[in-house]
Each structure stands twice: as C-alpha cells, then as structure tokens.
N, C-alpha and C. Protein backbone atom coordinates (compact mmCIF):
# COMPACT_ATOMS: atom_id res chain seq x y z
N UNK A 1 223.11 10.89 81.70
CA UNK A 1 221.93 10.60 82.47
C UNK A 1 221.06 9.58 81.74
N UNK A 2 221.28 10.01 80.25
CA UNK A 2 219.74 9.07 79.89
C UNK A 2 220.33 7.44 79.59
N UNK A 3 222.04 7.44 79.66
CA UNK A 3 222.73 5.79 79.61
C UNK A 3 222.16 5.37 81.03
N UNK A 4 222.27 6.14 82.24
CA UNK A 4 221.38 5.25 83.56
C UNK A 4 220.49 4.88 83.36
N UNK A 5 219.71 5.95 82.96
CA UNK A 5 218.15 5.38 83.19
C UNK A 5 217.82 4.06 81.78
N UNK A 6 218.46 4.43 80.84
CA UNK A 6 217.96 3.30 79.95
C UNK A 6 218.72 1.79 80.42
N UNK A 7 219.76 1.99 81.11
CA UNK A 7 220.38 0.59 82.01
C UNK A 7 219.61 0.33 83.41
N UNK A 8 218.71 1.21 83.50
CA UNK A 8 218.09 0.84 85.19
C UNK A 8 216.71 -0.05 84.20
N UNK A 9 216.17 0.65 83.47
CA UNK A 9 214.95 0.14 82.30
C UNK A 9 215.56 -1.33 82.10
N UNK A 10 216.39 -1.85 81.20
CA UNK A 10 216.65 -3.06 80.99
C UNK A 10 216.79 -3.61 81.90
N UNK A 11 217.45 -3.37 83.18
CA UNK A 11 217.45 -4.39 84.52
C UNK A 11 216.35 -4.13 85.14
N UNK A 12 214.99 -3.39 85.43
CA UNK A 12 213.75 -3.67 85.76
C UNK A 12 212.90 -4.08 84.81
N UNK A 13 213.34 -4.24 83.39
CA UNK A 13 212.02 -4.70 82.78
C UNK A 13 211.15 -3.92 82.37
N UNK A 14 211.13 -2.47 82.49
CA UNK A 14 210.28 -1.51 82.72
C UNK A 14 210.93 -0.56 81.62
N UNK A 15 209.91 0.38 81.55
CA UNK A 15 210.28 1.70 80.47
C UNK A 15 209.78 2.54 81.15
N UNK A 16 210.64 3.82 81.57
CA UNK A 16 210.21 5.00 82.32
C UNK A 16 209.58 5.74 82.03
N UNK A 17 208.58 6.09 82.35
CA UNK A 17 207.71 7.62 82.19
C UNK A 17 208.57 8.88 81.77
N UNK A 18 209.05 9.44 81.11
CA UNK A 18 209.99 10.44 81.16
C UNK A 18 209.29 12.00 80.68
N UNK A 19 209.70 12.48 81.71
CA UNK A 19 209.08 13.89 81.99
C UNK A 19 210.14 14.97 81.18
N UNK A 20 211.01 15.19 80.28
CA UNK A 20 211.87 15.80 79.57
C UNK A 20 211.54 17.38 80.34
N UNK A 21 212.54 18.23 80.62
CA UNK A 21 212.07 19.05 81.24
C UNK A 21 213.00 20.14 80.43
N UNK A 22 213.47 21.57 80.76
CA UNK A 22 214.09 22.94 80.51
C UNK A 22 215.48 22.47 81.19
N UNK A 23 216.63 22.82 81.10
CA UNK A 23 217.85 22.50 81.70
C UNK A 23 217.43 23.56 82.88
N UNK A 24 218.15 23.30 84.26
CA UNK A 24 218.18 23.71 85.39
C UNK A 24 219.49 24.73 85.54
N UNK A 25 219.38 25.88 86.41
CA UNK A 25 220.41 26.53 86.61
C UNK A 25 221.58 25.22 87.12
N UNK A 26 222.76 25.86 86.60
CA UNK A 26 223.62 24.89 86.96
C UNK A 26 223.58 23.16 86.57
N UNK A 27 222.84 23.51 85.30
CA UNK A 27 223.06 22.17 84.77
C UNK A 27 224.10 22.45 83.60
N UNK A 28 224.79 21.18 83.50
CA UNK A 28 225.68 20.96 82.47
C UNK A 28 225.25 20.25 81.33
N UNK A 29 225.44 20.78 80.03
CA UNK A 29 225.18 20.05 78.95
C UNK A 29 225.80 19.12 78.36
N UNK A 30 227.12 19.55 78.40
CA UNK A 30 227.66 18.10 78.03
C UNK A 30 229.49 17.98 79.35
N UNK A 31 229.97 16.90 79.61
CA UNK A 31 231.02 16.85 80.47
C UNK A 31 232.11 16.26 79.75
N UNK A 32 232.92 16.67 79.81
CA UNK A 32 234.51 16.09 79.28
C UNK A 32 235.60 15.01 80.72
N UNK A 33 234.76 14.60 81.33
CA UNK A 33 235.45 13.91 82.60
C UNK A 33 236.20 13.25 82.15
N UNK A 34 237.70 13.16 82.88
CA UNK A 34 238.70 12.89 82.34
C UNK A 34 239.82 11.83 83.83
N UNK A 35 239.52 11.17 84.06
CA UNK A 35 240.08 10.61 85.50
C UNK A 35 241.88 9.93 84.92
N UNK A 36 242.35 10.29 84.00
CA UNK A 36 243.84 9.95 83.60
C UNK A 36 244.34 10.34 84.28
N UNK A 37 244.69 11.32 85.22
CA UNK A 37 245.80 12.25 86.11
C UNK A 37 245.30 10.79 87.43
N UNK A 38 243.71 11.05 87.66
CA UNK A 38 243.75 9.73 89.04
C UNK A 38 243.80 8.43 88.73
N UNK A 39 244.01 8.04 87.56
CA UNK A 39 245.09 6.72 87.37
C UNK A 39 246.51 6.69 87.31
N UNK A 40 246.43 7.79 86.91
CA UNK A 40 247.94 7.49 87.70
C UNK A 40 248.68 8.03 89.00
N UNK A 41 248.06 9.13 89.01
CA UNK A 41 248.26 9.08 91.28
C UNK A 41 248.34 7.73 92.11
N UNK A 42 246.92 7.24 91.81
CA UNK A 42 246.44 6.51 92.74
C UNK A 42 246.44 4.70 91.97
N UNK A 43 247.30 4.95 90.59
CA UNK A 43 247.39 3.71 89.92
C UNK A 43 245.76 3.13 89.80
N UNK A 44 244.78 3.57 89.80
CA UNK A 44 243.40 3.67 89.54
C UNK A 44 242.93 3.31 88.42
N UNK A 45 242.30 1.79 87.76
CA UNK A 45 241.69 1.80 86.37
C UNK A 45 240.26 1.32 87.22
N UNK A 46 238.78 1.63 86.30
CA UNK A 46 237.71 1.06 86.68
C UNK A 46 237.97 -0.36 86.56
N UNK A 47 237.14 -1.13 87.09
CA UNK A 47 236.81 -2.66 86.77
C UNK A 47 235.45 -2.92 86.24
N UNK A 48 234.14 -1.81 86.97
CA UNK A 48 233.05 -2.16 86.61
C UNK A 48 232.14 -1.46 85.20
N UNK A 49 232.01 -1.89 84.76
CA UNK A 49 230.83 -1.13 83.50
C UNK A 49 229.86 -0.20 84.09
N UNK A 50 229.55 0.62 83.69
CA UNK A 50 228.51 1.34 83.87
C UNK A 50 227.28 0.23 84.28
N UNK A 51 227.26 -0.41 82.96
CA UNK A 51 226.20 -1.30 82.68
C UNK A 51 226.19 -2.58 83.54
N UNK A 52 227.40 -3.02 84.27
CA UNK A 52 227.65 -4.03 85.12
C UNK A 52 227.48 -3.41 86.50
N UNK A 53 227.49 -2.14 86.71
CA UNK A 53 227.36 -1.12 87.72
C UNK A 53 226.15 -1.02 88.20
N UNK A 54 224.93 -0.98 87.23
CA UNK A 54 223.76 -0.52 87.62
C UNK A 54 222.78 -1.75 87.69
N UNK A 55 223.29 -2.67 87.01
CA UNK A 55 222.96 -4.14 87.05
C UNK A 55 222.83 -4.89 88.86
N UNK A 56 224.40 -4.65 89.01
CA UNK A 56 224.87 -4.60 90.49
C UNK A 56 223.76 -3.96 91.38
N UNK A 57 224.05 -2.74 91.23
CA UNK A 57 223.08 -1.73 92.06
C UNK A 57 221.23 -2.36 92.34
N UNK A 58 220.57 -2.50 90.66
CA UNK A 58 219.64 -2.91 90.79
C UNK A 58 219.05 -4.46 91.78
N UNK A 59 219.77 -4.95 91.65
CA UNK A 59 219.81 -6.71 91.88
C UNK A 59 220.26 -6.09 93.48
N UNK A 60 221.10 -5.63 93.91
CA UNK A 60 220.78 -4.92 95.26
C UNK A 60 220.10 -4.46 95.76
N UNK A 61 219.15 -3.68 95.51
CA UNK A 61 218.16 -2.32 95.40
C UNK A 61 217.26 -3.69 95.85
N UNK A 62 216.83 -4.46 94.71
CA UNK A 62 215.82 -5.61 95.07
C UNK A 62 215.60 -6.50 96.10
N UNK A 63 216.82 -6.57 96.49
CA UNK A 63 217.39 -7.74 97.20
C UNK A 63 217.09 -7.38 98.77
N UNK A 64 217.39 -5.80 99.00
CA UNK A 64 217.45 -4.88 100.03
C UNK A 64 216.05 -4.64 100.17
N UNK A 65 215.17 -4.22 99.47
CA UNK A 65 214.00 -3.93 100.12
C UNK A 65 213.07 -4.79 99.52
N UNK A 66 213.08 -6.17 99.08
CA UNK A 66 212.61 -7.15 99.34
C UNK A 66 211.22 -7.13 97.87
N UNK A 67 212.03 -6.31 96.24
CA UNK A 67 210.91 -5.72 95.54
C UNK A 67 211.30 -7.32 94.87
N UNK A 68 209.06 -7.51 94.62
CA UNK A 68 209.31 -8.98 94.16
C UNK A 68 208.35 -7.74 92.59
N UNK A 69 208.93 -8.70 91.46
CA UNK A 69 207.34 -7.81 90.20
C UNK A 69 206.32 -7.46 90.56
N UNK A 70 205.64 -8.43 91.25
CA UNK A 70 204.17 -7.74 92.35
C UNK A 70 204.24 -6.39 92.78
N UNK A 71 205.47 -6.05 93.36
CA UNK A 71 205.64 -4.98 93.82
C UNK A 71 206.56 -3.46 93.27
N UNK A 72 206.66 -4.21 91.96
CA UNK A 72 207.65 -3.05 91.84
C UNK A 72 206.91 -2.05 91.26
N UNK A 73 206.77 -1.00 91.52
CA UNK A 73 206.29 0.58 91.02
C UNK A 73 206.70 0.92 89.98
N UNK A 74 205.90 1.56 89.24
CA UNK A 74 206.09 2.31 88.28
C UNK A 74 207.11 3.34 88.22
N UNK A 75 208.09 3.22 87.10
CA UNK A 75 209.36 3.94 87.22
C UNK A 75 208.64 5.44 86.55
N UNK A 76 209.20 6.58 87.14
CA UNK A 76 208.83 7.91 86.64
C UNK A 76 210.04 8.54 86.75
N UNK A 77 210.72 9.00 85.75
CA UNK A 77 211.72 9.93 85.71
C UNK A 77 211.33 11.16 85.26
N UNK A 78 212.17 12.19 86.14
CA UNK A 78 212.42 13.34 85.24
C UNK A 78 213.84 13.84 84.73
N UNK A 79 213.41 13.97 83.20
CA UNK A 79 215.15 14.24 82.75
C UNK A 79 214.99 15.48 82.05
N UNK A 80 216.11 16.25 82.81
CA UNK A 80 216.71 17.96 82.06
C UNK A 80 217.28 17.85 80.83
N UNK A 81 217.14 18.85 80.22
CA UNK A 81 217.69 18.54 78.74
C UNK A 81 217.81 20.10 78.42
C-alpha cells in the first residue's frame, strides 16, 4: 500500500496527509502473491511497472477530469498498519 501512495505522491507533486491507523479485521499484514502458475497457463508476464502503472493511471485521472494544479486537492490518505 504505502509503494502506491508514495508513487501517486511523486506523480502529483504532493505529499499525503497520512492518517496511520490499527489494522482492520481482515487485513493482511504481509502477502506472498505469487502469479508463476498464471504465467504459465495463460503464458502471462507483466509489461507495466507498478511505477509506470500509476504514472499511467495518474496522467489519466488528470486528463479525465480535467485536474489543472489550481485544482488539485489536497491528498489525504488513510493507511492500516
């Protein structure tokens, strides 16, 4: 979680408010995700970076609802821990 938000921060320019909170029922502390079995089913490798991912996303996000700096809001996260 906190590699998004510190890649959404560098592509807005901005540093988030971060509200650090108690972990939530049904939160996970740490994940072992493992997608090797669906590369090879589906012959499946990524192409995009995380970091080329959210880059993407952002520059979309902007583009889509038309956020010029004038307008962009103050980022506020809350992150479980």
């Amino acid at each position: 979680m906190l590699e998004f938000i510190s890649e959404i921060e560098k592509n807005i320019g901005e540093i988030a408010s971060k509200n650090y909170m108690p972990m939530q029922n049904g939160d996970v502390a740490e994940t072992w995700a493992d997608i090797s079995v669906m590369k090879k089913m589906l012959a499946y490798s990524p192409k995009v970076s995380v970091s080329e991912g959210v880059r993407n996303f952002v520059d979309w996000y902007k583009e889509f609802y038309m956020v010029t700096k004038n307008r962009q809001s103050h980022l506020e996260t809350a992150v479980y821990h």
